[in-house]
N, C-alpha and C. Protein backbone atom coordinates (compact mmCIF):
# COMPACT_ATOMS: atom_id res chain seq x y z
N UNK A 1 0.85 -1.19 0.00
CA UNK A 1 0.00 0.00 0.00
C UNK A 1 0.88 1.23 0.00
N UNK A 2 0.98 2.02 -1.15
CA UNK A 2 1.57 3.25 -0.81
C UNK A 2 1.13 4.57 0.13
N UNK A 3 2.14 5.06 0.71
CA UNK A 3 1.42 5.93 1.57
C UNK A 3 1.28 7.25 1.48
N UNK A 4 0.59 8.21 1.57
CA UNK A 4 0.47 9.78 1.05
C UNK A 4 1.43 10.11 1.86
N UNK A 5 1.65 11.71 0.42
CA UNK A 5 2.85 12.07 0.31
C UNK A 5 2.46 13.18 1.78
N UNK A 6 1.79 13.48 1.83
CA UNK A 6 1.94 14.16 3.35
C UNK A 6 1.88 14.01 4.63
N UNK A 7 2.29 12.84 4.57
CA UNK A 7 2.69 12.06 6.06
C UNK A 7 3.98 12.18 6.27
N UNK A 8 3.99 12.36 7.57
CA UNK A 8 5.70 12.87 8.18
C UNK A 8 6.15 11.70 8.55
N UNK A 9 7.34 11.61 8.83
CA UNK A 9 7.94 10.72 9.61
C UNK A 9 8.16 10.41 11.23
N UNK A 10 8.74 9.40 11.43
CA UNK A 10 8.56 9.77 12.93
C UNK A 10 9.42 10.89 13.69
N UNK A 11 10.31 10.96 12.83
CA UNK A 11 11.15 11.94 13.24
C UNK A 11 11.24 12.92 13.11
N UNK A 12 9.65 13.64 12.24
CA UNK A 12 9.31 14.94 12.18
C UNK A 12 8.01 14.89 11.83
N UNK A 13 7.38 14.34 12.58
CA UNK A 13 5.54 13.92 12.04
C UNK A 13 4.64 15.18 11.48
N UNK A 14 5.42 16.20 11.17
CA UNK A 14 4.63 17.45 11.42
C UNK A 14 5.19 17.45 9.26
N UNK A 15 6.10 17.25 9.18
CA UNK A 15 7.40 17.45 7.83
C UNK A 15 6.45 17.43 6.78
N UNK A 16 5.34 16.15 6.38
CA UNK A 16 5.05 15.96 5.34
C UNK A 16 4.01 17.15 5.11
N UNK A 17 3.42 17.60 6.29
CA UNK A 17 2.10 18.34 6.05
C UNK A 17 2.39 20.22 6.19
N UNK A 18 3.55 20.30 6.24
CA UNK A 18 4.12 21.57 6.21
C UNK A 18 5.00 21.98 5.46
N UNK A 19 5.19 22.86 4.50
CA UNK A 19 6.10 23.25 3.57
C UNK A 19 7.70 23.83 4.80
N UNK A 20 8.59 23.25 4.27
CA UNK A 20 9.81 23.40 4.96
C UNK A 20 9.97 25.45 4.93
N UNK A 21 10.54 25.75 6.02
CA UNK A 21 10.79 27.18 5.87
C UNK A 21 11.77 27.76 5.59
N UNK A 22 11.74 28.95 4.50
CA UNK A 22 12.88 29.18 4.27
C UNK A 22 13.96 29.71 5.48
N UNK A 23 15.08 29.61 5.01
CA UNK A 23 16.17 29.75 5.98
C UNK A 23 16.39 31.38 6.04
N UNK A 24 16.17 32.20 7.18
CA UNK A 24 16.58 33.73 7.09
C UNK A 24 18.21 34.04 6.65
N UNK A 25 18.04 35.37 5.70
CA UNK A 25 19.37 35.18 5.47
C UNK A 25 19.77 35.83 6.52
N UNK A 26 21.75 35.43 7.16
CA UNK A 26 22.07 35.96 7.85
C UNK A 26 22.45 37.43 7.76
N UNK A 27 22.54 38.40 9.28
CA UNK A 27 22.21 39.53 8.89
C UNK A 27 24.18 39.98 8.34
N UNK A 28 23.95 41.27 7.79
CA UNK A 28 25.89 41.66 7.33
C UNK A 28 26.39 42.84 8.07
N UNK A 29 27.40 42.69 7.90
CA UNK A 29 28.45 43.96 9.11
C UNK A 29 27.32 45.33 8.48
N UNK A 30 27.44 45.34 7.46
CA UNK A 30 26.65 46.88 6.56
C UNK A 30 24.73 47.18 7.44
N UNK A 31 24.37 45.92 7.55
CA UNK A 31 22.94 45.78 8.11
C UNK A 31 23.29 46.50 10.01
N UNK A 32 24.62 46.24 10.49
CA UNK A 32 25.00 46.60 11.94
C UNK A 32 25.09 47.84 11.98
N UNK A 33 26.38 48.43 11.10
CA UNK A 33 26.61 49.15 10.78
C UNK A 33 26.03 50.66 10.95
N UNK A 34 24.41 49.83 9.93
CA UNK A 34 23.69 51.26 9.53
C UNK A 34 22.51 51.51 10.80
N UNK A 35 22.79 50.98 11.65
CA UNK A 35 22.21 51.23 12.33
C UNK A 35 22.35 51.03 14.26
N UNK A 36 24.36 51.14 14.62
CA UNK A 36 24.50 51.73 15.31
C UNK A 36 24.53 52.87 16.01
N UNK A 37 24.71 52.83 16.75
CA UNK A 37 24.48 54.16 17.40
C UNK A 37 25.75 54.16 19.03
N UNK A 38 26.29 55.27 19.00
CA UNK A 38 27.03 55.81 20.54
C UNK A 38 25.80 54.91 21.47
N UNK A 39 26.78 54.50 22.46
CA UNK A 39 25.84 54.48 23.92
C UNK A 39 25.46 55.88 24.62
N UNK A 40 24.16 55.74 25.07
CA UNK A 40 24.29 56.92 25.72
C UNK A 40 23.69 56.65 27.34
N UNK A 41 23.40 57.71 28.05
CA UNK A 41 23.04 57.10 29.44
C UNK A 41 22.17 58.21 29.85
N UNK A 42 21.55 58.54 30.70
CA UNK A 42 21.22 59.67 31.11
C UNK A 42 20.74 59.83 32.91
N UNK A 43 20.86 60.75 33.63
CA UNK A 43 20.77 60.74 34.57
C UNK A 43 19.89 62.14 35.11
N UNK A 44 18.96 62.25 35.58
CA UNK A 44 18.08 63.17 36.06
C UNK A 44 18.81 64.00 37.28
N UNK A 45 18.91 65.55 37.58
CA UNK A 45 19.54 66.01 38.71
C UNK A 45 18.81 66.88 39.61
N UNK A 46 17.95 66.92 40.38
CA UNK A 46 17.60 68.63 40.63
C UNK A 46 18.92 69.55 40.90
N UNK A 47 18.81 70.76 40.64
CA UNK A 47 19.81 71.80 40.60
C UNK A 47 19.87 72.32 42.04
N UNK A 48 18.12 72.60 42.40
CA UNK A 48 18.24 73.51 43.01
C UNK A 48 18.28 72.75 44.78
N UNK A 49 19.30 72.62 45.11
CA UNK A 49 19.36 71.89 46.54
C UNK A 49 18.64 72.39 47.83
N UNK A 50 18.55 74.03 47.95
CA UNK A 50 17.72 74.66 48.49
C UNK A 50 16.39 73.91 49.26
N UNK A 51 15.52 73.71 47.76
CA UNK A 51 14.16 73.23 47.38
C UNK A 51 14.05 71.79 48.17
N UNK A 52 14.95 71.84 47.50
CA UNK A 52 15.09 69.68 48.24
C UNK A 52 15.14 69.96 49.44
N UNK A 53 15.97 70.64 49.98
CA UNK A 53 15.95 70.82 51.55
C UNK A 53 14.64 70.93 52.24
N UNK A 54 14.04 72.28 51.51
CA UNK A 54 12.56 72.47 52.30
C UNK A 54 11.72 71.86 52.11
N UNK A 55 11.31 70.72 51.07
CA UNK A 55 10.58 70.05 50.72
C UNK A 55 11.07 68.88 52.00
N UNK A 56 12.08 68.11 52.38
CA UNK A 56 12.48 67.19 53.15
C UNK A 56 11.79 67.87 54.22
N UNK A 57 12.27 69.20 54.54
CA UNK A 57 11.46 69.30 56.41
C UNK A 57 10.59 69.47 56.10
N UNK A 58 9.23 69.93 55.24
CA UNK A 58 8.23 70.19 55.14
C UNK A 58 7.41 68.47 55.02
N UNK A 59 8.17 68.07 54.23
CA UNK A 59 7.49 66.70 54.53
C UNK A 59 7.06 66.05 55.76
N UNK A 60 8.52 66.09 56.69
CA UNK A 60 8.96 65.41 57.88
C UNK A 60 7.62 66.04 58.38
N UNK A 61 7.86 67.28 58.33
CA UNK A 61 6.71 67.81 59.81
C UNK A 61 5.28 67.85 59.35
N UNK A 62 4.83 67.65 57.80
CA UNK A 62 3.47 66.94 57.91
C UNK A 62 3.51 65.39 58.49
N UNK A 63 4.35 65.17 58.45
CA UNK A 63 4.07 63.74 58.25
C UNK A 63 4.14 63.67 60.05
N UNK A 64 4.33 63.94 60.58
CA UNK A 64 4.88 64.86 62.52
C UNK A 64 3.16 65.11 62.49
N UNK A 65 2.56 66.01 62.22
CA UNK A 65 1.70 66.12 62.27
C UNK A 65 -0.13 65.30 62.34
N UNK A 66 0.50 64.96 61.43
CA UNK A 66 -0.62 63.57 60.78
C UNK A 66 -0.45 62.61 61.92
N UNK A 67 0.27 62.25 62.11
CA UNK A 67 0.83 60.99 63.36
C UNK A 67 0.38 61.20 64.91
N UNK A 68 0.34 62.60 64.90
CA UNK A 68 -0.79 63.13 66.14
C UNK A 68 -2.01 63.61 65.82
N UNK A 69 -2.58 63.27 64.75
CA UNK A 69 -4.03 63.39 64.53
C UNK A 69 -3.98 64.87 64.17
N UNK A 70 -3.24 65.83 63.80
CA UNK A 70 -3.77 67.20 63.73
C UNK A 70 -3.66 67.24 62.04
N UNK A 71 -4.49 66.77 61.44
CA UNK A 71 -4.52 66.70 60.23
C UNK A 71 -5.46 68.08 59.32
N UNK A 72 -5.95 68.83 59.84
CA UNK A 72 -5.84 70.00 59.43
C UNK A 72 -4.62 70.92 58.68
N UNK A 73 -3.42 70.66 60.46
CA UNK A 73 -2.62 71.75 59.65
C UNK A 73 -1.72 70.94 58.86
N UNK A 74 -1.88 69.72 59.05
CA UNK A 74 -0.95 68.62 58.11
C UNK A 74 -1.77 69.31 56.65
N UNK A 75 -2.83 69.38 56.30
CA UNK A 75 -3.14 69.57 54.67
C UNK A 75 -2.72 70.77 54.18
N UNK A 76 -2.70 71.81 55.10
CA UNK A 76 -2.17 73.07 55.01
C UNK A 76 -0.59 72.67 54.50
N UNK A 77 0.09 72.01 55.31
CA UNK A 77 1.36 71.91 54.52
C UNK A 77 1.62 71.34 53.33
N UNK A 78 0.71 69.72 53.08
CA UNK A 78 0.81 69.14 52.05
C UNK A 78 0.37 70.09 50.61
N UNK A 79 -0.67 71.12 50.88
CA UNK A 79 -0.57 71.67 49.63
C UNK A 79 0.71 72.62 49.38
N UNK A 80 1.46 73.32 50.24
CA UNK A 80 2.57 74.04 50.07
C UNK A 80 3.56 72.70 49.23
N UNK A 81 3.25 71.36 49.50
CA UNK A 81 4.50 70.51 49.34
C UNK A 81 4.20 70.46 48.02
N UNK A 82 2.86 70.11 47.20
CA UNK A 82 2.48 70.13 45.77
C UNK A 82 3.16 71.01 45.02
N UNK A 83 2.70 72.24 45.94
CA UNK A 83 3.56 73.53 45.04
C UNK A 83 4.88 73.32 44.91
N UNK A 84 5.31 73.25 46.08
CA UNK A 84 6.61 72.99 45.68
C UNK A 84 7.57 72.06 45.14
N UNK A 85 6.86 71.23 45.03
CA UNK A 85 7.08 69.37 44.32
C UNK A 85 7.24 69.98 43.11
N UNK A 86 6.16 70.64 42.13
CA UNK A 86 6.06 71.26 40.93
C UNK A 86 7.12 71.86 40.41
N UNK A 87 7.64 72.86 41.22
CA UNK A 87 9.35 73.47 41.49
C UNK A 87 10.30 72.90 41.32
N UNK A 88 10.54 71.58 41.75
CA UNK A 88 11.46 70.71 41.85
C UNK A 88 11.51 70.02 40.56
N UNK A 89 10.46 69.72 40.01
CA UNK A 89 10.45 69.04 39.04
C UNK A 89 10.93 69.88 37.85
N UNK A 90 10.00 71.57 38.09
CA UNK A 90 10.92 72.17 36.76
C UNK A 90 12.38 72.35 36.72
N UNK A 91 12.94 72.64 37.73
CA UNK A 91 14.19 72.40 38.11
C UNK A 91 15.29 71.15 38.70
N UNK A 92 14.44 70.35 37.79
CA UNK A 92 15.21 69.34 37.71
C UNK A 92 15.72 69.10 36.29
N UNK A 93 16.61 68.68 35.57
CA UNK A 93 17.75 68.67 34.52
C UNK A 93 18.37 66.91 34.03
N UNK A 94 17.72 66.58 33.02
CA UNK A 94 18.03 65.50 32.40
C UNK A 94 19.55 65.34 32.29
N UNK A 95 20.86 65.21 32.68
CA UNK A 95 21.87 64.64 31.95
C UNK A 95 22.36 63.93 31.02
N UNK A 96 22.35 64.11 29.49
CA UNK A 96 22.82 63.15 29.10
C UNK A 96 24.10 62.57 28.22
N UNK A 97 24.69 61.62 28.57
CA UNK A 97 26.24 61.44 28.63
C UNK A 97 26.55 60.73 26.99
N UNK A 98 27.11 60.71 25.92
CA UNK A 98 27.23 59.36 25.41
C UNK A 98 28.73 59.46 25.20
N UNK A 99 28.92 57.79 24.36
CA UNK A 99 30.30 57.57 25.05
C UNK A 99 31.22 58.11 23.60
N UNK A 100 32.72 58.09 24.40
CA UNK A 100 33.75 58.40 23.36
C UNK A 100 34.54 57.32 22.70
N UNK A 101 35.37 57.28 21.81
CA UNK A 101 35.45 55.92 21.52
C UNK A 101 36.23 55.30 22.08
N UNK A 102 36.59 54.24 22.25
CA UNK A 102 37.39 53.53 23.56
C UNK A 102 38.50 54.23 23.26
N UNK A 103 39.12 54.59 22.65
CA UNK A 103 40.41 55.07 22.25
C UNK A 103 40.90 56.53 23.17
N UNK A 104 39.54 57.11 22.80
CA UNK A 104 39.77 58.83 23.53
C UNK A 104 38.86 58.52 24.81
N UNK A 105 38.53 57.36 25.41
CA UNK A 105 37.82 57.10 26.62
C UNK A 105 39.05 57.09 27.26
N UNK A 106 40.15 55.93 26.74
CA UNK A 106 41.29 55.74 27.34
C UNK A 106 42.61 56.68 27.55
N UNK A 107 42.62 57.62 26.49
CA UNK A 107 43.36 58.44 26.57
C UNK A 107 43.15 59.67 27.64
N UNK A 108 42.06 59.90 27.44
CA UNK A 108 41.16 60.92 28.64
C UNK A 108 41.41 60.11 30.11
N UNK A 109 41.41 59.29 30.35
CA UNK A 109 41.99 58.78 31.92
C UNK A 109 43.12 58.53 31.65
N UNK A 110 44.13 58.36 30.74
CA UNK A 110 45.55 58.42 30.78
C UNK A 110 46.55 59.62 31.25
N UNK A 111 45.34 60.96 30.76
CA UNK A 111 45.64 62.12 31.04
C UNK A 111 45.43 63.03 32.24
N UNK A 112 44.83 61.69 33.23
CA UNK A 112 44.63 62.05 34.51
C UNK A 112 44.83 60.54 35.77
N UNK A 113 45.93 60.48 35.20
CA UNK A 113 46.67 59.62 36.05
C UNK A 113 46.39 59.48 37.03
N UNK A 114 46.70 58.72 37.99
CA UNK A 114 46.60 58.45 39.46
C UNK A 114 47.23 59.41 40.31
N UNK A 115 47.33 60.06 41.43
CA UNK A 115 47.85 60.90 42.46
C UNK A 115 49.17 59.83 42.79
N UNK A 116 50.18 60.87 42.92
CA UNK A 116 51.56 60.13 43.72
C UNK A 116 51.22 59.53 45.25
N UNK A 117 51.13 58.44 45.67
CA UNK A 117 51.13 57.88 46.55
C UNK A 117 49.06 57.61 46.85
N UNK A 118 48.64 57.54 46.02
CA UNK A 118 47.08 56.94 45.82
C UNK A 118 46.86 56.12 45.41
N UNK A 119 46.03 55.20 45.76
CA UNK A 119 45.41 53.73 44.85
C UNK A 119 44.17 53.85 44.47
N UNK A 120 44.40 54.44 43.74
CA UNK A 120 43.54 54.31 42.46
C UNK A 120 43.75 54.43 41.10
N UNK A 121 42.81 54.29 40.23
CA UNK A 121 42.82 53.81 39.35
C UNK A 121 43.24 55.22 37.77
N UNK A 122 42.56 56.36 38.49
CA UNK A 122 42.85 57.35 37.74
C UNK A 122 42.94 58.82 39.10
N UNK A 123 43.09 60.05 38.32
CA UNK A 123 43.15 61.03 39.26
C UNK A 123 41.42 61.33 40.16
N UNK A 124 41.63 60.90 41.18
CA UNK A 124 39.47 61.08 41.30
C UNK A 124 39.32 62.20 41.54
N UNK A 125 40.27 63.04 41.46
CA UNK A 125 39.91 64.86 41.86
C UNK A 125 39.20 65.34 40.11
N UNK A 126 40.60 64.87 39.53
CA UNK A 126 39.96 65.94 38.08
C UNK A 126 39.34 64.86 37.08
N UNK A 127 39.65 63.79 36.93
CA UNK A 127 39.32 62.61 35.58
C UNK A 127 37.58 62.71 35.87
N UNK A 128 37.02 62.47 37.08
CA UNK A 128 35.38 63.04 37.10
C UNK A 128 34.92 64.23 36.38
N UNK A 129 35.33 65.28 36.64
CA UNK A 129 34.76 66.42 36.20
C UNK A 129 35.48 66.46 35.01
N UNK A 130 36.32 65.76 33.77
CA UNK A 130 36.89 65.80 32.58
C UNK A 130 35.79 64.73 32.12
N UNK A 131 35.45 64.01 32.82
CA UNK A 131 34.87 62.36 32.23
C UNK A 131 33.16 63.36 31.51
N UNK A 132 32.50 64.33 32.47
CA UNK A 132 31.44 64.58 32.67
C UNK A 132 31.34 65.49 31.78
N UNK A 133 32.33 66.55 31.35
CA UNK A 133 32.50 67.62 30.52
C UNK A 133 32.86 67.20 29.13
N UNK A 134 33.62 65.85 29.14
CA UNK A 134 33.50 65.36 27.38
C UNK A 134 32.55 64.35 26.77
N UNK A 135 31.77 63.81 27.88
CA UNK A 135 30.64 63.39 27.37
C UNK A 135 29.62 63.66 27.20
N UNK A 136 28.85 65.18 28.23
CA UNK A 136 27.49 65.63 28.14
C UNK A 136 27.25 66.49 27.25
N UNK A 137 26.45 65.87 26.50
CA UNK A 137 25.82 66.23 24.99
C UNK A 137 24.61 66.93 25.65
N UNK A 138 23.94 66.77 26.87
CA UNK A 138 22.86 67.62 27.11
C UNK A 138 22.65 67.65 28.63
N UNK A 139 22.16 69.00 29.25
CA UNK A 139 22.10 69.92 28.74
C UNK A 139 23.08 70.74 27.42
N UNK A 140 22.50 71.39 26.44
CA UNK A 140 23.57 71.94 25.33
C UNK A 140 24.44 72.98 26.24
N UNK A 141 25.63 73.16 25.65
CA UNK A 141 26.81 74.18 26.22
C UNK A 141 27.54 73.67 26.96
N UNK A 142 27.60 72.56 27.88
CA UNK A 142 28.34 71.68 28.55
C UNK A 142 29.49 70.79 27.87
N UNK A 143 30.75 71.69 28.26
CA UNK A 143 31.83 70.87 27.65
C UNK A 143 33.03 70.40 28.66
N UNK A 144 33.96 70.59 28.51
CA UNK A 144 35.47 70.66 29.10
C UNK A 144 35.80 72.33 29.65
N UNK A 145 35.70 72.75 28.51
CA UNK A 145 35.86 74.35 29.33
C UNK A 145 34.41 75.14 30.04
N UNK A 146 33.63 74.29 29.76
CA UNK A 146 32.81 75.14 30.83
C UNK A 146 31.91 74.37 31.77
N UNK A 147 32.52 73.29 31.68
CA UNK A 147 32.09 72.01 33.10
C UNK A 147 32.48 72.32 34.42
N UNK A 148 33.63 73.27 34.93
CA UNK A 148 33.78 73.67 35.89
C UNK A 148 32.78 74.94 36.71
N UNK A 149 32.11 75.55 35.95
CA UNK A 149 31.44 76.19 36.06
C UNK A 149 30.32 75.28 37.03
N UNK A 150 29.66 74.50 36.79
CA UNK A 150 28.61 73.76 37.04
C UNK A 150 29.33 72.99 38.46
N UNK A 151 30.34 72.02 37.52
CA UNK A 151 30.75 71.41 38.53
C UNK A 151 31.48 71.89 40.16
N UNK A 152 31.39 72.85 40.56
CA UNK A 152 32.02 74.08 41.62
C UNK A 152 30.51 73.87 42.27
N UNK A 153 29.47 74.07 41.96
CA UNK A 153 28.35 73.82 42.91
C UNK A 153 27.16 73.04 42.74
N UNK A 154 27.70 71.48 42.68
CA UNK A 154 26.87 70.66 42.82
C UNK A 154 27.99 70.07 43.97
N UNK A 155 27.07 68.99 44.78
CA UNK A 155 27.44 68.43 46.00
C UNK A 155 27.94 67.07 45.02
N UNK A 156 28.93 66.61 46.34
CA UNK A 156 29.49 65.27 45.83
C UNK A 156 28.62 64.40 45.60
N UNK A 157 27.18 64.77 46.09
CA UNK A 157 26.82 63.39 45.65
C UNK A 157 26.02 63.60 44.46
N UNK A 158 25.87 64.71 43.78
CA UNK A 158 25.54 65.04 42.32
C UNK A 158 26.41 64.53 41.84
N UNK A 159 28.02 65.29 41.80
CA UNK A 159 28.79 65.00 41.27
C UNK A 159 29.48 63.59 41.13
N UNK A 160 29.03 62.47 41.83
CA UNK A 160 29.02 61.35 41.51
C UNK A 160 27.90 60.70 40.98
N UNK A 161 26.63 61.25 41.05
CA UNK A 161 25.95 60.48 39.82
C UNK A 161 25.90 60.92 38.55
N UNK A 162 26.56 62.29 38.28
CA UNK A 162 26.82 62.45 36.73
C UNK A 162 28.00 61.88 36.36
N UNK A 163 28.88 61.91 37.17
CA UNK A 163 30.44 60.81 36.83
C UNK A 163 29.99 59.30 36.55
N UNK A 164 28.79 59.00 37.58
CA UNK A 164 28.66 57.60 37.21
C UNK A 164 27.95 57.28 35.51
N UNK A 165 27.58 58.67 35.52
CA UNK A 165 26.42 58.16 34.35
C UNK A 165 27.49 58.26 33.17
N UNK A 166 28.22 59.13 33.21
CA UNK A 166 29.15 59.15 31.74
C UNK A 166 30.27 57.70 32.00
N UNK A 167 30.48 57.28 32.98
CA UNK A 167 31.27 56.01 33.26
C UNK A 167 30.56 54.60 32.33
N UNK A 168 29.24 54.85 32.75
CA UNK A 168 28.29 53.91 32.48
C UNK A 168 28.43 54.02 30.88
N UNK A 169 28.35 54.77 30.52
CA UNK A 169 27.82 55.46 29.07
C UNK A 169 29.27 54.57 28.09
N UNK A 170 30.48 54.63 28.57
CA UNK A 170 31.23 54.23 28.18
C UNK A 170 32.20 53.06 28.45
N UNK A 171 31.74 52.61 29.78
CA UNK A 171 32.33 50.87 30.29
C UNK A 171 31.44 49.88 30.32
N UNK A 172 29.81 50.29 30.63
CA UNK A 172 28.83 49.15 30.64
C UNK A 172 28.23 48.82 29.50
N UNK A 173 27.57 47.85 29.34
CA UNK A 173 27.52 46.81 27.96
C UNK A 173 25.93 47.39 27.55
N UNK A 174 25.95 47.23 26.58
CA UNK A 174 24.64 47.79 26.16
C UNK A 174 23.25 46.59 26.33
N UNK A 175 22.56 46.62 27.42
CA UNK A 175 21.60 45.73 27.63
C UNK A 175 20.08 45.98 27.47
N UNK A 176 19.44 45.74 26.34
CA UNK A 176 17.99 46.36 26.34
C UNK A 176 17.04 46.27 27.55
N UNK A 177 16.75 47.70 28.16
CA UNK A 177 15.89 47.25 29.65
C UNK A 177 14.48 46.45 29.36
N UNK A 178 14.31 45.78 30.68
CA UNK A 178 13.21 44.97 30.45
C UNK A 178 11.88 45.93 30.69
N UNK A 179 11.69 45.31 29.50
CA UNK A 179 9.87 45.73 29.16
C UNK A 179 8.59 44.94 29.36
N UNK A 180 9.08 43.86 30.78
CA UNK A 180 7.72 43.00 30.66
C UNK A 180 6.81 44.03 31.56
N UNK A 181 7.17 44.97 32.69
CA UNK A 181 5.69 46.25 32.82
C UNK A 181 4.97 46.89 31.86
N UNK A 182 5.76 47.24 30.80
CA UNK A 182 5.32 48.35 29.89
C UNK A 182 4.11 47.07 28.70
N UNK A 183 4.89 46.04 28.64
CA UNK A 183 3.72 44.90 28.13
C UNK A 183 2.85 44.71 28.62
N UNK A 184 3.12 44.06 30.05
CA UNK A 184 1.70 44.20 30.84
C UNK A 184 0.68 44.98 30.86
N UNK A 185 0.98 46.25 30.62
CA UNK A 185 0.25 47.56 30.85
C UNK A 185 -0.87 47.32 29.52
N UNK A 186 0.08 47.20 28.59
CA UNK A 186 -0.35 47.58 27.51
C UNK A 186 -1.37 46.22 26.78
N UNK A 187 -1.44 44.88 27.79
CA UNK A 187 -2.27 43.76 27.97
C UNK A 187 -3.83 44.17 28.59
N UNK A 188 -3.03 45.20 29.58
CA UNK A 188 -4.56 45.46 30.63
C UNK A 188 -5.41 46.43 30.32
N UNK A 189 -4.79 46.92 28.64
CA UNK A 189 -5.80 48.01 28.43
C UNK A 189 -6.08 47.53 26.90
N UNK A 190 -5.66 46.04 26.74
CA UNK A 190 -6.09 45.52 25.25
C UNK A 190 -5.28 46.12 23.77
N UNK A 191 -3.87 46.63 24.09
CA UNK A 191 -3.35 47.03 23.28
C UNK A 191 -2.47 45.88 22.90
N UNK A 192 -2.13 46.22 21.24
CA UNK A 192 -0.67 45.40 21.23
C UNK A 192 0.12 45.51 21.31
N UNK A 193 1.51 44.86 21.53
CA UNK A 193 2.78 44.80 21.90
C UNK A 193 3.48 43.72 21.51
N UNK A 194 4.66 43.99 20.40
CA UNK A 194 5.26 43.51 19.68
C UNK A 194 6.30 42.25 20.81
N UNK A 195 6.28 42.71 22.37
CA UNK A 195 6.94 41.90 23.12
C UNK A 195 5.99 41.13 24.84
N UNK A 196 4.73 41.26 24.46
CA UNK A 196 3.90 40.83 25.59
C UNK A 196 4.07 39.61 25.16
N UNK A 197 4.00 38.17 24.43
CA UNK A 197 4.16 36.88 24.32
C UNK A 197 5.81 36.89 24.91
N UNK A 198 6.70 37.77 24.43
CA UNK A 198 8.20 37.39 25.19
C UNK A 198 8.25 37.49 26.78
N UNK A 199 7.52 38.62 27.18
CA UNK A 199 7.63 39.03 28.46
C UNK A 199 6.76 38.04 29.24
N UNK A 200 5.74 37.68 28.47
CA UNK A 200 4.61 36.65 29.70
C UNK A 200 5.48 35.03 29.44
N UNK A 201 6.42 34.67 28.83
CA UNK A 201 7.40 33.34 29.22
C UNK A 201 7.75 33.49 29.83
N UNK A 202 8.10 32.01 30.77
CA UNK A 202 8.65 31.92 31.95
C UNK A 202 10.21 31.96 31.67
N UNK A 203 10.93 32.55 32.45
CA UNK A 203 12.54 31.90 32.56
C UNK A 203 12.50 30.46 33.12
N UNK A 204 13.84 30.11 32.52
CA UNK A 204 14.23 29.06 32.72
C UNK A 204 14.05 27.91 33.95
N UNK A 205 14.58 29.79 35.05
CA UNK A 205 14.51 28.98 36.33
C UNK A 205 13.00 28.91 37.10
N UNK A 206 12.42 29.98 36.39
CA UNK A 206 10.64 29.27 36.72
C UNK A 206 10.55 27.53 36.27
N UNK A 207 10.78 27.12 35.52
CA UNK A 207 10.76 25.70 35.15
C UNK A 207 11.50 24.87 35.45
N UNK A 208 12.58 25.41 36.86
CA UNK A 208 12.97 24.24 37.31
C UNK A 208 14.26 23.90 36.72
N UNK A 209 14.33 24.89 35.78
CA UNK A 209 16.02 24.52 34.94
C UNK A 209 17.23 24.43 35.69
């Protein structure tokens, strides 16, 4: 008895009844190419430290307030805090860093060597505020010669998260952030999303791998 031609085998029972698929071609350096891009990073700052300050005690002491039941003058403050939340936010300042090419990444900390009798790795007085001034592309006007300007009054601990962010921009690996919230979201309001089937699989180690 001969048997139809669209029966699979056992070793691919699916083969006979499905046209084989073509093979994608692989992609070329020119396809990479045209569509790299610099890393970039960015880091949010408020400027105005002031603000932050009064917003912190103004918080504290609604929140002082509320905790002994006098929630009257607690709302009285919380709307001053709105207002001034609003403030903070306009005066707050996107950073953003991208990188140089490893070449002038490396030369730029070559040119700020380590301190005589320090362990570390480069100079940490000036190679920060050089690192921050040749990579921030934004705010515009921010360079090398006029990074000191800025950098003279922000607190160290500004001044280490814009150092970190141009560090980042140019030593850490480029990893696409995960988007299984932004899928979800976009599940719970019946939209599509080119990555909600990727994001709703389990990892590996959900299964015990």
């Amino acid at each position: 008895m001969t048997e139809p031609d669209d029966v699979g085998t056992l070793a691919d029972p699916y083969a006979g009844g499905r046209p084989a698929s073509k093979p994608s071609a692989a992609p070329k350096l020119g396809d990479v190419l045209a569509v790299q891009t610099r890393r970039t990073k960015t880091v949010r700052v408020c400027v105005d430290g002031e603000l932050v300050d009064r917003l912190e005690v103004l918080n504290a002491e609604m929140d002082a307030l509320h905790a002994v039941g006098d929630d009257d003058a607690a709302l009285v403050l919380a709307e001053g805090i709105e207002t001034l939340s609003a403030t903070a936010v306009a005066r707050t300042f996107a950073f953003r860093m991208v990188s140089l090419s490893p070449a002038d990444w490396s030369d730029l900390m070559a040119a700020h060597e380590p301190r005589k009798g320090k362990t570390e790795a480069f100079n940490q007085v000036t190679f920060p505020m050089a690192a921050v001034g040749s990579c921030c592309i934004e705010p515009v006007g921010i360079d090398e010669a006029t990074i000191g300007e800025l950098w003279d009054r922000l607190s160290v601990g500004d001044r280490g998260r814009l150092f970190g962010c141009a560090w980042e921009a140019n030593v850490e690996a480029t990893d696409i952030p995960n988007s299984s919230a932004a899928s979800a979201l976009l599940r719970i309001y019946g939209r599509n999303s080119t990555t909600a089937d990727h994001a709703a699989s389990p990892e590996p180690s959900s299964l015990g791998a």
